[in-house]
Protein backbone atom coordinates (compact mmCIF):
# COMPACT_ATOMS: atom_id res chain seq x y z
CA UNK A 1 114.57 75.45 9.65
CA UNK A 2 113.69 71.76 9.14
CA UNK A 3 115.04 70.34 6.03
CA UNK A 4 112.74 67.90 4.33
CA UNK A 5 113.23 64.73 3.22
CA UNK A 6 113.79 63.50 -0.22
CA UNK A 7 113.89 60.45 -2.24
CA UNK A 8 114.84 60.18 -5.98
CA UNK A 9 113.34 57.19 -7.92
CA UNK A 10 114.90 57.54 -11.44
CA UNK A 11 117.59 60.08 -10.57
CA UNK A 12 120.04 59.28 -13.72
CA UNK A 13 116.79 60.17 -15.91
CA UNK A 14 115.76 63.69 -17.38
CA UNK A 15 113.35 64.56 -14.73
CA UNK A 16 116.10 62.94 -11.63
CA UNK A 17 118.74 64.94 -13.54
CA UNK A 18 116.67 68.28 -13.70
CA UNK A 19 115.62 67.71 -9.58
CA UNK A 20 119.43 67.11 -9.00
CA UNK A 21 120.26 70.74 -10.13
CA UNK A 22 117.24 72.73 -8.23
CA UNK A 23 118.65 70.64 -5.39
CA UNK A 24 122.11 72.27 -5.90
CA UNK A 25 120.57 75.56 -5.37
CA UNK A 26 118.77 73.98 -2.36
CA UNK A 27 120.83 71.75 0.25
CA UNK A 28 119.91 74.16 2.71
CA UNK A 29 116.07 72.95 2.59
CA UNK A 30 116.51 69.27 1.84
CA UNK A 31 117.84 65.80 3.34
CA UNK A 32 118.47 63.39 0.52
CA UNK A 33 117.06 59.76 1.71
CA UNK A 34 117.59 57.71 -1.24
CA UNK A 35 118.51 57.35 -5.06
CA UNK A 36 117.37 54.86 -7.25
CA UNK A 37 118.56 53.81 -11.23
CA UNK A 38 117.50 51.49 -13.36
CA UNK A 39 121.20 50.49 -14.99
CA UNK A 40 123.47 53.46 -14.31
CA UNK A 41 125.06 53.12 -11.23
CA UNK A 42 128.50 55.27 -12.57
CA UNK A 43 125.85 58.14 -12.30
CA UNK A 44 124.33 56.83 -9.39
CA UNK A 45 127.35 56.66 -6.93
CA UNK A 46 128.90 60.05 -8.50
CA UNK A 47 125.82 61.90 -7.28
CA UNK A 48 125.43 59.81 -3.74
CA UNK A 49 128.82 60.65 -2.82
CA UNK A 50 128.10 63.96 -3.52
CA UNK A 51 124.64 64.41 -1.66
CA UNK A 52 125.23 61.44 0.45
CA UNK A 53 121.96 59.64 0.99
CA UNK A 54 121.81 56.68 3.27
CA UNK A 55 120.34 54.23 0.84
CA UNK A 56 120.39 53.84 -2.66
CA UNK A 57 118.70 50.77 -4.90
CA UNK A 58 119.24 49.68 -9.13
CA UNK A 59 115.94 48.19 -10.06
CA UNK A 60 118.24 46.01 -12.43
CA UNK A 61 119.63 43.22 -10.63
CA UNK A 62 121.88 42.40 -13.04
CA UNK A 63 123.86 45.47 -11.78
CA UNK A 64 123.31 44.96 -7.30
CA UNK A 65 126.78 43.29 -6.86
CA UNK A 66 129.15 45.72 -8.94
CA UNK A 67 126.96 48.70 -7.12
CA UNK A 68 127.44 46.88 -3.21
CA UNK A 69 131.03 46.36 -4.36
CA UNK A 70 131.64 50.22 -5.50
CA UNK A 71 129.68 51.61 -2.56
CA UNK A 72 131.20 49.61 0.03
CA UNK A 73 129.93 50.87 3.31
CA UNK A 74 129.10 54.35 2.56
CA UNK A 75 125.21 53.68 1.30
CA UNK A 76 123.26 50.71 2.42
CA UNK A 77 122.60 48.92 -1.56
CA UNK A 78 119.28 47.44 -2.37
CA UNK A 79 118.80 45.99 -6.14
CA UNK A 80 115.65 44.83 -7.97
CA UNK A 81 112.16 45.49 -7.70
CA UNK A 82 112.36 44.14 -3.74
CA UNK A 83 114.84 46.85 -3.90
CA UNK A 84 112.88 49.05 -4.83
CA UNK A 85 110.06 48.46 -2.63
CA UNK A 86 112.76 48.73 0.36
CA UNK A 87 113.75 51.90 -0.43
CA UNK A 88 109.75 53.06 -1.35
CA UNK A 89 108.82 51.84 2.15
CA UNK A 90 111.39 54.64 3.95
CA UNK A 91 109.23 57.68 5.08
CA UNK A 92 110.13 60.78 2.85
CA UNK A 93 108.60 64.02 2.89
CA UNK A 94 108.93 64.44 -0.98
CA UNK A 95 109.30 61.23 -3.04
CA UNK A 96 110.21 61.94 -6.87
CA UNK A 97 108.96 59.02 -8.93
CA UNK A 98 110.28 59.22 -12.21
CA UNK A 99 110.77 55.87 -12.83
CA UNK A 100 109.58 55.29 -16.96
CA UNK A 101 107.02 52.65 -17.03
CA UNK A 102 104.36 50.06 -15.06
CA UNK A 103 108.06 49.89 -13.63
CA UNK A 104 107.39 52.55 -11.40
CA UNK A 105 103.86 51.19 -10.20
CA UNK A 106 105.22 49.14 -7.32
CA UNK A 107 107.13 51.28 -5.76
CA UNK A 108 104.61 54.46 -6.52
CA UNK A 109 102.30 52.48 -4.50
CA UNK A 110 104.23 51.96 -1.51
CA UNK A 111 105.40 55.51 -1.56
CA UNK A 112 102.04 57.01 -1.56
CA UNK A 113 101.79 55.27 1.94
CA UNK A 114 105.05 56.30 3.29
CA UNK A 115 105.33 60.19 1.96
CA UNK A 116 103.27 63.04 2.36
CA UNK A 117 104.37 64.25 -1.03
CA UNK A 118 104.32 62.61 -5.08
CA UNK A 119 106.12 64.54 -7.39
CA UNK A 120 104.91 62.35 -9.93
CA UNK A 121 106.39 61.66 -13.67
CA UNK A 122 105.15 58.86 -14.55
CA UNK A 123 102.52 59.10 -17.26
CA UNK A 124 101.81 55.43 -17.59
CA UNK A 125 101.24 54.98 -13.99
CA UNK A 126 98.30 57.01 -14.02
CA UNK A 127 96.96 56.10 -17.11
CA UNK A 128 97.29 52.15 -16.59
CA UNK A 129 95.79 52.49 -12.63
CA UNK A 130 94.51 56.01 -12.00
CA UNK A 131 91.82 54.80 -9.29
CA UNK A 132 93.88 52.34 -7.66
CA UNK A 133 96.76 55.67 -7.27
CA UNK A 134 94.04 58.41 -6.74
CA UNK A 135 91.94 56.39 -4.33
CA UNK A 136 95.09 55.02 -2.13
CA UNK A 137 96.35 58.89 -2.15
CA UNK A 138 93.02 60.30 -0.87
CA UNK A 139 93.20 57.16 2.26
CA UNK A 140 96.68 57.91 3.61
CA UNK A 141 96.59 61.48 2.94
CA UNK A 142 99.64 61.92 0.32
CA UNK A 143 99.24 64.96 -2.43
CA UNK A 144 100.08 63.99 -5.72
CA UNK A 145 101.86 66.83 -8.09
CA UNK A 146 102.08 66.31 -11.40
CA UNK A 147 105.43 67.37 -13.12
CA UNK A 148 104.72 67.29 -16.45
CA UNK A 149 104.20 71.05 -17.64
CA UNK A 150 100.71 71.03 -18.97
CA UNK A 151 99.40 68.55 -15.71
CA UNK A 152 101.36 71.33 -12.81
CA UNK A 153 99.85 74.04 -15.10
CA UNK A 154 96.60 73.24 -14.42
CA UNK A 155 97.27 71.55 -10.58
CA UNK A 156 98.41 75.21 -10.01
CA UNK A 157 95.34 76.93 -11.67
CA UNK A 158 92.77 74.77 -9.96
CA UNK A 159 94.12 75.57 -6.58
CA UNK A 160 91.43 77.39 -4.62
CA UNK A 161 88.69 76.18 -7.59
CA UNK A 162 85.98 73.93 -6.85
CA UNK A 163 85.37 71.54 -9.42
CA UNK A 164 81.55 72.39 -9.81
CA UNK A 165 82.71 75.88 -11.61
CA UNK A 166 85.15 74.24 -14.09
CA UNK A 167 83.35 74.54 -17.60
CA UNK A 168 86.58 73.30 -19.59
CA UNK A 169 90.57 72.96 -19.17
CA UNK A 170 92.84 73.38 -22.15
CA UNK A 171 95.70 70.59 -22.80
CA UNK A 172 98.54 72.61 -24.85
CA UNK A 173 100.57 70.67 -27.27
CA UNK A 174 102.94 72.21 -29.90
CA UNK A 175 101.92 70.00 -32.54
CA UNK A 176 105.18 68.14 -33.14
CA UNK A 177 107.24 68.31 -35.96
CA UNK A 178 105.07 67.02 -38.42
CA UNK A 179 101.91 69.91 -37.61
CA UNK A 180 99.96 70.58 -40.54
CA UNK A 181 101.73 67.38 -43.14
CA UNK A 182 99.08 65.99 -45.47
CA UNK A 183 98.69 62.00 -45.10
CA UNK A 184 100.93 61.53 -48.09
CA UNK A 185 103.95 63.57 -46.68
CA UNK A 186 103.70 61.71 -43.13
CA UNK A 187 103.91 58.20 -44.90
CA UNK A 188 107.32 59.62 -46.11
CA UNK A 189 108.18 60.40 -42.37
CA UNK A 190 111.49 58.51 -40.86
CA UNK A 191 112.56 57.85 -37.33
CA UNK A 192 114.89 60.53 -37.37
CA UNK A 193 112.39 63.14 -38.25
CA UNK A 194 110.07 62.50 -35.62
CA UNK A 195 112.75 62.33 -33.02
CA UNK A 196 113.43 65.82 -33.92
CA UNK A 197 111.04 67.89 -31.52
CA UNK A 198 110.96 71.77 -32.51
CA UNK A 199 110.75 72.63 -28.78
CA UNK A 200 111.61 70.16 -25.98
CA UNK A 201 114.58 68.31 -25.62
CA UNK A 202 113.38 64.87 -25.34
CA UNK A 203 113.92 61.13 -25.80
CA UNK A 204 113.18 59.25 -28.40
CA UNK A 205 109.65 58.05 -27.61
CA UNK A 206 107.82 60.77 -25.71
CA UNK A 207 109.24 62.66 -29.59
CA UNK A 208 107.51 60.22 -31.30
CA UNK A 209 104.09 60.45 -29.00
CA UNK A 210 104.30 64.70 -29.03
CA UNK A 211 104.38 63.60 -33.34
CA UNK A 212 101.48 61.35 -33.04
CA UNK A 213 99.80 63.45 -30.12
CA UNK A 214 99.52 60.51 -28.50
CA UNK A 215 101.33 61.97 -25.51
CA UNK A 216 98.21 64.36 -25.41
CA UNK A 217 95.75 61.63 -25.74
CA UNK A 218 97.71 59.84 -22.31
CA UNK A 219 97.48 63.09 -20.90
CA UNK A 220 93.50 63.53 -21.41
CA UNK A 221 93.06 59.59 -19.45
CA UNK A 222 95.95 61.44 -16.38
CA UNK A 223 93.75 64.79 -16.59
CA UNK A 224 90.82 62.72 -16.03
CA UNK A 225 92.37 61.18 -12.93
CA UNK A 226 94.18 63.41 -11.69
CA UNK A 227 91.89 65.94 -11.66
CA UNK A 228 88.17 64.16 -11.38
CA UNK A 229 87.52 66.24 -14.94
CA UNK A 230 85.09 64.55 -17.09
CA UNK A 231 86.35 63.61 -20.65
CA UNK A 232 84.46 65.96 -22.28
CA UNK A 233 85.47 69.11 -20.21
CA UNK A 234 88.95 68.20 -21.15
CA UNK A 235 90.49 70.03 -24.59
CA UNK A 236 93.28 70.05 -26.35
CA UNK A 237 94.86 72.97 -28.27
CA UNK A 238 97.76 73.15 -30.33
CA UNK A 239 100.47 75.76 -29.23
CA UNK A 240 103.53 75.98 -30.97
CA UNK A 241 105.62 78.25 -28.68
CA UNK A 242 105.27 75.89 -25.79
CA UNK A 243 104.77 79.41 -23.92
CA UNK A 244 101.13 78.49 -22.54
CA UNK A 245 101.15 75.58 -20.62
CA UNK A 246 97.49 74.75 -19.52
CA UNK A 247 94.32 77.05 -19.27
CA UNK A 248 90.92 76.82 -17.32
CA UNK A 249 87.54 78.02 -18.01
CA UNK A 250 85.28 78.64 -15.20
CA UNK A 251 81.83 78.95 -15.44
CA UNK A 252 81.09 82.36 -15.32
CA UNK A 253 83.58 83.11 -18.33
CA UNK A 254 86.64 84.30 -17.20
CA UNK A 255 89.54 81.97 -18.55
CA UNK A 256 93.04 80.95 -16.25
CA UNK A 257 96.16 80.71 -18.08
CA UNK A 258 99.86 79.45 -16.53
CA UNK A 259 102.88 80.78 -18.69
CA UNK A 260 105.88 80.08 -18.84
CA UNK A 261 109.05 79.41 -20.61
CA UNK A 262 109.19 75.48 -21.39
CA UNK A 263 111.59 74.45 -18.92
CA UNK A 264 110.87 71.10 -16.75
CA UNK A 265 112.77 73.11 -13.99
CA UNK A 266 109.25 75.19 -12.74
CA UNK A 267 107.19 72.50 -12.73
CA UNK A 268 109.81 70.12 -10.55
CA UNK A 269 110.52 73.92 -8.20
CA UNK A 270 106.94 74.07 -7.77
CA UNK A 271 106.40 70.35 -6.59
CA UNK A 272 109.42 70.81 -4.10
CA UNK A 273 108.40 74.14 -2.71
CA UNK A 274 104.79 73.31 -2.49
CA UNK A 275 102.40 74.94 -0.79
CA UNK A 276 104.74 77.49 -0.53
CA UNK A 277 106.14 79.58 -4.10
CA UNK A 278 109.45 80.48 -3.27
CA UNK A 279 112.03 82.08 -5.33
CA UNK A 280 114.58 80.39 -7.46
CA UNK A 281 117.07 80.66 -10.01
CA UNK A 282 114.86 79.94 -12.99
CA UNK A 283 114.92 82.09 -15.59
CA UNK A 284 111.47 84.19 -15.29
CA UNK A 285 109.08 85.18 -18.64
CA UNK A 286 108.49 88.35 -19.86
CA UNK A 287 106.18 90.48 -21.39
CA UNK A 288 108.26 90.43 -25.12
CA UNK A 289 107.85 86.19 -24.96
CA UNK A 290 103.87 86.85 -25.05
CA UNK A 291 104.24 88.50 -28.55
CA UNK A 292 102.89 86.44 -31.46
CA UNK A 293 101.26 83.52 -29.28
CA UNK A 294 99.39 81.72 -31.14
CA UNK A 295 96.30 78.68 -30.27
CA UNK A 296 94.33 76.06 -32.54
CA UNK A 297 91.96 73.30 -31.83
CA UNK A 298 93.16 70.04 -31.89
CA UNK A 299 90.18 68.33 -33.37
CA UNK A 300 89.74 64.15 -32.33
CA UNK A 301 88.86 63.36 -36.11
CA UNK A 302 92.11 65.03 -37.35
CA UNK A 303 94.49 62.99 -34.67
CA UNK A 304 93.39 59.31 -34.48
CA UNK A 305 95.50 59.21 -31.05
CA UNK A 306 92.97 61.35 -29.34
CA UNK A 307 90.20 59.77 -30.51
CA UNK A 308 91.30 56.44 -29.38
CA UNK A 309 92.31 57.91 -26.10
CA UNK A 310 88.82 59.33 -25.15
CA UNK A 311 87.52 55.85 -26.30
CA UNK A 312 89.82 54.12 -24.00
CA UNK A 313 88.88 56.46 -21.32
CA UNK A 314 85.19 56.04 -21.27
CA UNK A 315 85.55 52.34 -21.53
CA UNK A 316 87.52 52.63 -18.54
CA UNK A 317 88.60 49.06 -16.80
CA UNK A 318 91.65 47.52 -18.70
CA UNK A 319 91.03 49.75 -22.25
CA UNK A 320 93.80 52.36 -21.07
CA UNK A 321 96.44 49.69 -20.20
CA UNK A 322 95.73 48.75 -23.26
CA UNK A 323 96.46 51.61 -25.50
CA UNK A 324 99.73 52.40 -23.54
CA UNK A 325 100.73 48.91 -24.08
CA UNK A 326 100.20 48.89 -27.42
CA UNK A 327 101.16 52.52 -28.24
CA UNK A 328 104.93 51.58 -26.42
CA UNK A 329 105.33 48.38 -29.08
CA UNK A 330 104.09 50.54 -32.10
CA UNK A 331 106.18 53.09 -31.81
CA UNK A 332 109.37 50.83 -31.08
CA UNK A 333 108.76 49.08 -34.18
CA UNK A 334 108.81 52.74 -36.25
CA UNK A 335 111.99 53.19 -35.31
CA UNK A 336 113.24 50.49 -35.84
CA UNK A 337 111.84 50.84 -39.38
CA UNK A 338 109.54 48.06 -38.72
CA UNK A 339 106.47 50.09 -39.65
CA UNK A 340 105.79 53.78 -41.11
CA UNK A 341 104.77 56.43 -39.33
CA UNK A 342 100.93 56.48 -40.22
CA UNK A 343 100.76 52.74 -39.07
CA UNK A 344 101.26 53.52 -35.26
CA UNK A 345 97.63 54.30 -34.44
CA UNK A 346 96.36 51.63 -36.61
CA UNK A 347 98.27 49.16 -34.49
CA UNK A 348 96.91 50.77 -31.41
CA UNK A 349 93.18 50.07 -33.09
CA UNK A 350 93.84 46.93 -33.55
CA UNK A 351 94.71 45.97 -30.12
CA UNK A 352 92.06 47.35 -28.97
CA UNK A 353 89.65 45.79 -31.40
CA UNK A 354 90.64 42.32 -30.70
CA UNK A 355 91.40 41.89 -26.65
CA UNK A 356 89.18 44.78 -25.81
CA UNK A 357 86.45 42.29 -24.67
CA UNK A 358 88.25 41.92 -21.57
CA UNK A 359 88.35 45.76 -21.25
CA UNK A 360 85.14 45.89 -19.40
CA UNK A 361 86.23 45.01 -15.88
CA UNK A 362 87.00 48.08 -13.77
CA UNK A 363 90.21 48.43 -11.97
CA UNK A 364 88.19 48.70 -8.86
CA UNK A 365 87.04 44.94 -9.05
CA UNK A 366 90.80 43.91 -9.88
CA UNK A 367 92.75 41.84 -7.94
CA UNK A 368 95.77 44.27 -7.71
CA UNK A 369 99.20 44.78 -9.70
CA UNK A 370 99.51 41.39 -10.71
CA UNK A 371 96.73 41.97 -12.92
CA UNK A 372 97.48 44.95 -14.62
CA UNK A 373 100.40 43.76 -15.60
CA UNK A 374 98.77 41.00 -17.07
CA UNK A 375 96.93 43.07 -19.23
CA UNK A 376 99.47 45.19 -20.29
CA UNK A 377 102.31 42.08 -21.32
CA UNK A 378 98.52 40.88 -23.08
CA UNK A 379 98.70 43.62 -25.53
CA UNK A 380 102.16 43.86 -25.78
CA UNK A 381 101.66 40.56 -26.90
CA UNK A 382 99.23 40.96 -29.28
CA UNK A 383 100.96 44.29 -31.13
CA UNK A 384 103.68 42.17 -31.85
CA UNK A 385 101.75 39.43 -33.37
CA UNK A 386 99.67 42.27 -35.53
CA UNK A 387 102.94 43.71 -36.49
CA UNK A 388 104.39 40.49 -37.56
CA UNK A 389 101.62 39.64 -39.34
CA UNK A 390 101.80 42.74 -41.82
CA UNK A 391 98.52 44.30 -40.72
């Protein structure tokens, strides 16, 4: 059998880490190209000496010599984001893009023209140029796989679907830690609370966004893309067992669940093995872990972050770089105690109130990269001033 090839942008991070040990189970199938970092290159060279790509690339340049120096000649070292483009311009069968940020744009971009394969983890990608990554997918013939839980749960549902019989798909969160607080009790809210997910094991400011349900509001906008689902056909439901991980209603009634124990390892097996569903290691649900599910509505005039989502979404054009943008600075000022909790969607409105004007050009009429990254350093920009200014 053929292996296929794979290359790992972000392998030191979560999702890298978690592809790293299905890969382990899997050397028989795959051909490691490339690794990528962003700063730790210890990491880096431990796990290139043990799966022995031929190229591997820091995106921080501050770190290229002392990672040529270590590798010597065993891996041909790139550094930076030309680095980065390098290594996204090597044909893969699978690429993993996992790097966090408009970071990852660049090299997503190049990828999707040199892979047959995204196993994509990069929220803001998709939500700061959806078109521009859906659109240059669909022309050089690359399939794009979510692995984020809830987006793979539904990716797997829809398979076979057409989208004229989707009444409705079903975003699950599990309501954060703070599910249910009155207004007074989440202006008492610290850093250290919020980081505190009852479920996933996460960093610090995808906890924070599963606390605001912002993370659900950026997954409505990547839904939307990913997907071609109108806004309003996409819900959200809160689901504190984290055991249902997307749902479907067609037309005709009948409802599509995916289940599962919340483990980024399925969703990560499932973009590797894809088409195919082969067996793995994971530990498999059972009947007894259905017992006491439980499912709520989460309503856009309880969670500000969803409204302001949808809004962004229909605006369309620059509105959804903006609410990332601003969403990132807001929630790095809570914890650094800058702001309270309660304050990180009023930031977010705030942005968007005052630069919004220039939301209304569409990302089809933009001149490319440059320019959404001009938008989004625009409202980083302008969430700092707010939050210096006491808002």
């Amino acid at each position: 059998m053929k292996k296929k090839s794979i290359s790992i942008f972000g392998v030191t991070g979560s999702v890298g880490s978690s592809t790293i040990e299905l890969l382990r189970h899997r050397r028989e199938e795959f051909e490691v190209i490339a690794l990528t970092c962003n700063k730790n290159i210890d990491l880096l060279l431990e796990l290139s000496r043990e799966f022995k790509p031929k190229f591997i690339a820091v995106s921080d340049e501050n770190f290229f010599l002392d990672l040529k120096r270590q590798a010597g000649s065993d891996f041909q070292c790139f550094g930076g984001k030309e680095g980065l483009k390098e290594i996204a311009n090597l044909y893969s069968d699978i690429v993993v893009a996992s790097i966090v940020g408009l970071a990852g744009l660049d090299p997503l971009l190049c990828s999707i023209k040199n892979s047959s394969v995204i196993a994509l983890a990069n929220k803001e990608c998709i939500v700061a140029a959806g078109s521009l990554i859906t659109e240059s997918a669909k022309k050089n013939n690359c399939q794009i796989i979510p692995v984020d839980s809830e987006h793979n749960a539904i990716f797997q549902i829809l398979d076979g679907k057409l989208k004229k019989d989707i009444n409705e798909i079903f975003l699950t969160a599990s309501g954060g830690p703070f599910h249910g607080f009155s207004e007074e009790q989440l202006t008492k809210v610290s850093p250290a609370d919020a980081v505190r997910h009852p479920i996933w094991n996460m960093g610090k400011k995808i906890s924070v966004d599963s606390a605001t349900l912002m993370n659900k509001g950026l997954e409505i906008i990547e839904a939307h893309h990913l997907f071609g689902i109108e806004n309003k056909k996409i819900r959200v439901i809160i689901h504190k067992q984290s055991i249902i991980h997307g749902l479907t209603l067609m037309n005709n009634g009948a409802l599509f669940g995916y289940f599962g124990k919340p483990s980024m390892l399925n969703p990560i097996d499932h973009a590797l093995s894809w088409p195919d569903c082969k067996n793995n290691n994971i530990d498999p649900i059972s009947i007894e872990d259905l017992n006491g599910l439980s499912v709520e509505n989460a309503l856009d005039e309880d969670y500000k972050s969803l409204k302001l989502s949808r809004y962004a979404l229909d605006r369309g054009g620059f509105y959804p770089i903006f609410l990332n943008a601003s969403n990132e600075i807001a929630v790095k000022a809570f914890l650094s105690g800058q702001i309270k909790f309660i304050d990180i969607p009023l930031v977010i409105e705030k942005v968007i109130e005052e630069i919004g004007h220039s939301g209304n050009k569409s990302l089809e009429t933009m001149s490319g990269l440059e320019e959404i990254i001009l938008a989004d350093n625009e409202a980083r920009v302008k969430a700092l001033e707010i939050i210096g200014l006491g808002f």
